[in-house]
C-alpha atoms as a PDB file:
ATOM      1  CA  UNK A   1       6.497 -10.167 -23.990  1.00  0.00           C
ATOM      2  CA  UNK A   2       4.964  -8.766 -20.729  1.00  0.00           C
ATOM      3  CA  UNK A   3       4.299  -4.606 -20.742  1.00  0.00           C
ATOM      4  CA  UNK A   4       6.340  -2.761 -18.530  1.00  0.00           C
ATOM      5  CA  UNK A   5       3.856  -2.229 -15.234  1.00  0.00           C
ATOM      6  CA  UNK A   6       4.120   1.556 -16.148  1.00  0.00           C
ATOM      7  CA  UNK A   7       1.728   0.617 -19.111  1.00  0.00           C
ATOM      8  CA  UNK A   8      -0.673   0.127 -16.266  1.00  0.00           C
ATOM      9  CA  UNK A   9      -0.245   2.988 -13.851  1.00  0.00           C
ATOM     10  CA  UNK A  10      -3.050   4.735 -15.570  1.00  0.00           C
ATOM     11  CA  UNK A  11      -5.774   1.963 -15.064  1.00  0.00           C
ATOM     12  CA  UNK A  12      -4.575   1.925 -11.340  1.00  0.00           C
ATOM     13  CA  UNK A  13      -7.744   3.752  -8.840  1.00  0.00           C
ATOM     14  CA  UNK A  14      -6.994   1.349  -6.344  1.00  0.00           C
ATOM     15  CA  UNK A  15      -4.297   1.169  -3.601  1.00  0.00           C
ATOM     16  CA  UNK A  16      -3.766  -2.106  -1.304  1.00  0.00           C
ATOM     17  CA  UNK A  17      -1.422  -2.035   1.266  1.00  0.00           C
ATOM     18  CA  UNK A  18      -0.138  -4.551   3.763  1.00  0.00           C
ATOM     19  CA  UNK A  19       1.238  -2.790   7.231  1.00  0.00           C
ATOM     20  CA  UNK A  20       4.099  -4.730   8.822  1.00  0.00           C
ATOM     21  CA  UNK A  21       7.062  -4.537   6.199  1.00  0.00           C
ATOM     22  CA  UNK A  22       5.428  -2.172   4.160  1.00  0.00           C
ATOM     23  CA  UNK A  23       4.320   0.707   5.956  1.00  0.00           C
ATOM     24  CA  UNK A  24       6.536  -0.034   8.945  1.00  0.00           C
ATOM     25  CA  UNK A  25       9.530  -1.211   8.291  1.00  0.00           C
ATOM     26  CA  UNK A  26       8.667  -4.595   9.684  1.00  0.00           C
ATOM     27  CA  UNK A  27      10.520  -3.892  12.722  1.00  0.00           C
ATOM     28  CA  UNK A  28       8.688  -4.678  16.702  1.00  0.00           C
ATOM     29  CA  UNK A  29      10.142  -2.766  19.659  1.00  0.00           C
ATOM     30  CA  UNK A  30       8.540  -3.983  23.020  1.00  0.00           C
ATOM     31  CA  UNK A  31       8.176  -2.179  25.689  1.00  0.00           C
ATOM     32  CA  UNK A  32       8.693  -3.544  29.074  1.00  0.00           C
ATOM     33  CA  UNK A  33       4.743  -3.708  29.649  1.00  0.00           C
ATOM     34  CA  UNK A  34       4.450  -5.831  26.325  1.00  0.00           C
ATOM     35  CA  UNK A  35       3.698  -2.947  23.814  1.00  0.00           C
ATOM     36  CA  UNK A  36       4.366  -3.684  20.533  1.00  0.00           C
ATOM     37  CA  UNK A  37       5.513  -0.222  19.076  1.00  0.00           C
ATOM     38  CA  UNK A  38       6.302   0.665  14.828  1.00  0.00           C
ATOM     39  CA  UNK A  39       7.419   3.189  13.049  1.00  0.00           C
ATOM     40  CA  UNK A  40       5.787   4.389   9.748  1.00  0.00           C
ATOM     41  CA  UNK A  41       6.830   7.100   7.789  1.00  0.00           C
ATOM     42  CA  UNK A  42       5.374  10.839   7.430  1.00  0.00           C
ATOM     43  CA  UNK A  43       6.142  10.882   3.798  1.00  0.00           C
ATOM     44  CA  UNK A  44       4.175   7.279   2.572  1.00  0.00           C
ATOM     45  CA  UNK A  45       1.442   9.346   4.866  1.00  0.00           C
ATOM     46  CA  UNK A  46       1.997  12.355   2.831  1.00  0.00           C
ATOM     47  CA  UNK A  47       1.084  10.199  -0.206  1.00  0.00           C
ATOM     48  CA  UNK A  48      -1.575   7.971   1.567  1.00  0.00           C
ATOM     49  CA  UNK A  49      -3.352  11.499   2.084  1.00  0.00           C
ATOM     50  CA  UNK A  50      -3.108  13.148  -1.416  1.00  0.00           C
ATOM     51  CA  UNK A  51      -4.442   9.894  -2.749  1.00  0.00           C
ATOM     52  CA  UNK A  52      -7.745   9.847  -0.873  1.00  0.00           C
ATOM     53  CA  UNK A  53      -7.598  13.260  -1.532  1.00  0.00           C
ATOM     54  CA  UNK A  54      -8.006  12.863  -5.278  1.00  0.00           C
ATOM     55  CA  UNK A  55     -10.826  10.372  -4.840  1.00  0.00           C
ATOM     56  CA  UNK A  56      -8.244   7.002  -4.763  1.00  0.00           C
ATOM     57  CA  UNK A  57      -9.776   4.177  -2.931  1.00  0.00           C
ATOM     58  CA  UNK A  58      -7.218   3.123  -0.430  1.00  0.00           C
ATOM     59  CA  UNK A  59      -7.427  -0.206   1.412  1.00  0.00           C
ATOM     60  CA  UNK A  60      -5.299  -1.705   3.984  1.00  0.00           C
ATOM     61  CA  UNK A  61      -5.048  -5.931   4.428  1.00  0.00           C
ATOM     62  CA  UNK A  62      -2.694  -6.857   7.507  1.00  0.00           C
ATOM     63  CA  UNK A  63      -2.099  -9.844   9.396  1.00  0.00           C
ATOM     64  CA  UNK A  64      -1.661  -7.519  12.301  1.00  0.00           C
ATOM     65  CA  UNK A  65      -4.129  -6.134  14.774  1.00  0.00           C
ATOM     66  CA  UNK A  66      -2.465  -2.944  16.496  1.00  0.00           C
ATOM     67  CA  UNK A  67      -4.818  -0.545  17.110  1.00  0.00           C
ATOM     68  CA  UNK A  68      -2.417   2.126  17.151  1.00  0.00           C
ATOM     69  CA  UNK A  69      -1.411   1.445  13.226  1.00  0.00           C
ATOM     70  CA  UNK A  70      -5.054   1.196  12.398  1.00  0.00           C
ATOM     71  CA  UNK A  71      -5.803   4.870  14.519  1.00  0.00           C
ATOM     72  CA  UNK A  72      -2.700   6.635  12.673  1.00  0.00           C
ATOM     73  CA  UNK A  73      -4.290   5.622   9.132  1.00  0.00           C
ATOM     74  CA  UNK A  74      -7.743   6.167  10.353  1.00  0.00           C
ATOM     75  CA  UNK A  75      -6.476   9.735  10.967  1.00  0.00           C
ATOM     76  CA  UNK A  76      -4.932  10.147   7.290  1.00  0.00           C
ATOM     77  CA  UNK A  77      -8.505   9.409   5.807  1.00  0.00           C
ATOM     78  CA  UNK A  78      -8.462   5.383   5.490  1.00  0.00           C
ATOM     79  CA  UNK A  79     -11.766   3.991   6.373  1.00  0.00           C
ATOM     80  CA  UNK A  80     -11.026   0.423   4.872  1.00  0.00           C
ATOM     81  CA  UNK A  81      -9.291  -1.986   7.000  1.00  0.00           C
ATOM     82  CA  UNK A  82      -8.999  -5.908   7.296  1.00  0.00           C
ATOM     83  CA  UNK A  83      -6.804  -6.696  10.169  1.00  0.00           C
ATOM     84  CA  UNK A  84      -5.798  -9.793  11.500  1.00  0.00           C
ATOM     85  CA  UNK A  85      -6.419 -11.373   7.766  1.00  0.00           C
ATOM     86  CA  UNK A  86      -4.079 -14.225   7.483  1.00  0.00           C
ATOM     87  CA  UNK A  87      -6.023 -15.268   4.345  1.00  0.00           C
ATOM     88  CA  UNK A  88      -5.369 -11.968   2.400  1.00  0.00           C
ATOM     89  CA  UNK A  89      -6.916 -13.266  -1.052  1.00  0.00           C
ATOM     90  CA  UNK A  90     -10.461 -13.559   1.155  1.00  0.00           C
ATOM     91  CA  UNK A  91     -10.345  -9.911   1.843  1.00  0.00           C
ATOM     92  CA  UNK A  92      -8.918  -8.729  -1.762  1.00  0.00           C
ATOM     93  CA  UNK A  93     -11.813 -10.298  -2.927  1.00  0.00           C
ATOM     94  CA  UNK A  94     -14.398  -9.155  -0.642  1.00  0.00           C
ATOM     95  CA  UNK A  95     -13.066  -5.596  -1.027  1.00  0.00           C
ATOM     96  CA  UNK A  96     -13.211  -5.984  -4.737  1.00  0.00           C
ATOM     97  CA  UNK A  97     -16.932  -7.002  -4.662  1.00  0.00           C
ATOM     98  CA  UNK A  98     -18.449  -4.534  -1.915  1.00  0.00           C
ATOM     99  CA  UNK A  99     -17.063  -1.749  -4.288  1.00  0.00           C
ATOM    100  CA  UNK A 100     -17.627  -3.680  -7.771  1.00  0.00           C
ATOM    101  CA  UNK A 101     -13.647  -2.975  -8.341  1.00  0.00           C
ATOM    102  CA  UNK A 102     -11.860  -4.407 -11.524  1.00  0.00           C
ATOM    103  CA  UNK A 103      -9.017  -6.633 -10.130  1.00  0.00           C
ATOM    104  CA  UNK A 104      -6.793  -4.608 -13.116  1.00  0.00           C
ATOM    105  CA  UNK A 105      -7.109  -1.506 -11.159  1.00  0.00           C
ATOM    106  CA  UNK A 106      -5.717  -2.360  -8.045  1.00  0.00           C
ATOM    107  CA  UNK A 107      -2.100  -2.201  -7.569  1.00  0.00           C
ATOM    108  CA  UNK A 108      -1.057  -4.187  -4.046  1.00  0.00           C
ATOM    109  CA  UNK A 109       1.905  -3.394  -2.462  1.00  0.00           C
ATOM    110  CA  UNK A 110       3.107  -6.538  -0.155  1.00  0.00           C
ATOM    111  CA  UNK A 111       6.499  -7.799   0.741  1.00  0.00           C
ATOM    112  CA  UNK A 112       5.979 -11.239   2.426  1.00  0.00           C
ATOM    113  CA  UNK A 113       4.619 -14.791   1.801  1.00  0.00           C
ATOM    114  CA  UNK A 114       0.874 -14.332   3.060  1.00  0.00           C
ATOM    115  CA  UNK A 115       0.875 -11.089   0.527  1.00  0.00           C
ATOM    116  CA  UNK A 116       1.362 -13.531  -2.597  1.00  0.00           C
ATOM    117  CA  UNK A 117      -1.974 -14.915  -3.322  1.00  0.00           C
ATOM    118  CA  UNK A 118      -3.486 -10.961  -3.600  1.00  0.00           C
ATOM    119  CA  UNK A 119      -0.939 -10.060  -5.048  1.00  0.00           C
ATOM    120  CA  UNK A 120      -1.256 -12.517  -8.293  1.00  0.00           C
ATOM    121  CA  UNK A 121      -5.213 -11.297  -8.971  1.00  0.00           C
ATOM    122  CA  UNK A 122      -4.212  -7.631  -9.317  1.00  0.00           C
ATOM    123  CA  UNK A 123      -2.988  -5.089 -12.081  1.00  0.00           C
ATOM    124  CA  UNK A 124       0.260  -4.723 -10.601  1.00  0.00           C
ATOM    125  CA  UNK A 125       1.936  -6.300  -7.942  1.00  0.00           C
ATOM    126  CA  UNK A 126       4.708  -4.283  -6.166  1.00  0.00           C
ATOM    127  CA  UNK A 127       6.862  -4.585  -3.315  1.00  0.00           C
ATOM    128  CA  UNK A 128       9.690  -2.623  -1.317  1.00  0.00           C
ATOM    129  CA  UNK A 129      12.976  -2.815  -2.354  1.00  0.00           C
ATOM    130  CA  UNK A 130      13.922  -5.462   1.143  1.00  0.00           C
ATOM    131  CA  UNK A 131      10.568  -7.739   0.413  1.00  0.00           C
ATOM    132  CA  UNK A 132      11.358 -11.521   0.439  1.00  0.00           C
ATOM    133  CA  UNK A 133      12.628 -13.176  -2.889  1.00  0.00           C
ATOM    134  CA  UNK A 134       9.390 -15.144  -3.478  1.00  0.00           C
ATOM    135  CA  UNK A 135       7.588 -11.846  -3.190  1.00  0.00           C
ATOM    136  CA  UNK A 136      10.202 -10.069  -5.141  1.00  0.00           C
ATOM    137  CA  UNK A 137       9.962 -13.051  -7.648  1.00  0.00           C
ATOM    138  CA  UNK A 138       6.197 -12.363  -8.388  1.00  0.00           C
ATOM    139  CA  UNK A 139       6.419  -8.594  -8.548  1.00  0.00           C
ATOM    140  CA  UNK A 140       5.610  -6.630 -11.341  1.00  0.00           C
ATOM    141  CA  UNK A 141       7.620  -3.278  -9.602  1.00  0.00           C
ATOM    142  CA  UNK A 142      10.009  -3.751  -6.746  1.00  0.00           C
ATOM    143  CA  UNK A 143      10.224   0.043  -5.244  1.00  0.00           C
ATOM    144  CA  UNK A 144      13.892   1.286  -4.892  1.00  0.00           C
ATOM    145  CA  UNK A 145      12.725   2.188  -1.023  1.00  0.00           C
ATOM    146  CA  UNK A 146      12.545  -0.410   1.906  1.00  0.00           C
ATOM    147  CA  UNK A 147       9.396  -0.940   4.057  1.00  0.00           C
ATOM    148  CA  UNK A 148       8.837   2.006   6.539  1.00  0.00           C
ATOM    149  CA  UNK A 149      11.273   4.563   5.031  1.00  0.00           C
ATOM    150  CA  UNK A 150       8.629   6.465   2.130  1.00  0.00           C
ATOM    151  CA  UNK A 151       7.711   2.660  -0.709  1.00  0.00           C
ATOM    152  CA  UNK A 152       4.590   3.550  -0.579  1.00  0.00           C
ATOM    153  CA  UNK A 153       4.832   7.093  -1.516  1.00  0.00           C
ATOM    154  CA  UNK A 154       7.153   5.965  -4.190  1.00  0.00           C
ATOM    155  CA  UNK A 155       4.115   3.897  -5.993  1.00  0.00           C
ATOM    156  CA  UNK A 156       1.456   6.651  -5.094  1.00  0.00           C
ATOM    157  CA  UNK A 157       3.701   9.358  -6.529  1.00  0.00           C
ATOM    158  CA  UNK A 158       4.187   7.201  -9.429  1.00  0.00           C
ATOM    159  CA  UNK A 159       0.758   5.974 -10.464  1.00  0.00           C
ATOM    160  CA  UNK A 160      -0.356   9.832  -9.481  1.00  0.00           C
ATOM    161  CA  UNK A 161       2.068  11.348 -11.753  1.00  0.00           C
ATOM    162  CA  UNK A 162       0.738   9.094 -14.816  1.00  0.00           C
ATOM    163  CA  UNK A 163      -2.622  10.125 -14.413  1.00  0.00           C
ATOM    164  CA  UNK A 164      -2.320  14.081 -13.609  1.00  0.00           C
ATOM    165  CA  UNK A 165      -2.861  13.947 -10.005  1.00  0.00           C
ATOM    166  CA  UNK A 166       0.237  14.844  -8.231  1.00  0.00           C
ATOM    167  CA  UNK A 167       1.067  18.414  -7.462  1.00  0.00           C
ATOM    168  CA  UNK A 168      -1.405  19.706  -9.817  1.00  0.00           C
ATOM    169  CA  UNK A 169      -2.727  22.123  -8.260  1.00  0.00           C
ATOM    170  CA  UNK A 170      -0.151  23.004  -5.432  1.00  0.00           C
ATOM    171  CA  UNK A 171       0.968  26.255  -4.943  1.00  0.00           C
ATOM    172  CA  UNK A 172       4.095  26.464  -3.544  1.00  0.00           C
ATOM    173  CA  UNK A 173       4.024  30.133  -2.658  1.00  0.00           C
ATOM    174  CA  UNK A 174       0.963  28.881  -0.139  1.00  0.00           C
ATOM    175  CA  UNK A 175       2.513  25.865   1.153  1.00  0.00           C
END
């Protein structure tokens, strides 16, 4: 019988993300000059934050090239990026081996078919609550949150909690 993947939240020092679907909520609105614009949420950048805060590596694997996503994460701390990776496994695993990372300390959070591959090598495989069913199929948590509206902040907070690192030492008096 598999574990529950909350028996591995406290090997997890790794965060993966994939943008579109994820961290937006996979939507595109173009503007009349062909800008493609997203929306990403304040509170999965709350969490993004506090995690490379507490010494969490975070790394981000997209199919998508938009500067603008890559400029907003650059400015919550992220330094890792592989954009434009239709191949997502190659990066996982050149990630992995620049920073000599165990595999079973990386939780991924994906929610579409290129995401799959990555998402079988790691510790724990999670999506958003609206992923696709073959990504949903594979997962080992499926967040209660859709892409965009706070799913990563949901698995931060989670795998943060476990290991003593959320809100420990906030002081809400000073806040």
């Amino acid at each position: 019988m598999k574990k529950s993947y909350k028996e591995y939240l406290k090997d997890i020092t790794t965060f993966i993300f994939d943008v579109d679907g994820v961290l937006t909520d996979g939507s595109v609105l173009v503007t009349t000059t062909g800008e493609m614009l997203r929306k990403m949420s304040v509170k999965d950048g709350y969490a993004l934050k506090v995690a490379i805060d507490k010494g969490y590596n975070i790394c981000i694997i997209t199919g998508g090239t938009n500067e603008g996503v890559k400029k907003r994460l650059q400015g919550l701390g992220i330094t890792d990026f592989y954009m434009g990776s239709h191949h997502k496994i190659d990066a996982l695993e050149e990630y992995l081996d620049i920073y000599n990372i165990d595999p079973k300390n990386v939780l991924y959070m994906g929610d579409d078919i290129p995401d799959i591959p990555a998402m079988k090598k790691v510790g724990v495989a999670s999506c958003p609550q609206n992923a696709v069913p073959e990504v949903r199929a594979i997962c080992d948590y499926i967040s209660h949150i859709n892409g965009g509206s706070g799913c990563a902040r949901d698995v931060i907070e989670q795998v943060l909690k476990v290991r003593g690192d959320w809100m420990d030492n906030f002081d809400a008096a000073n806040a």
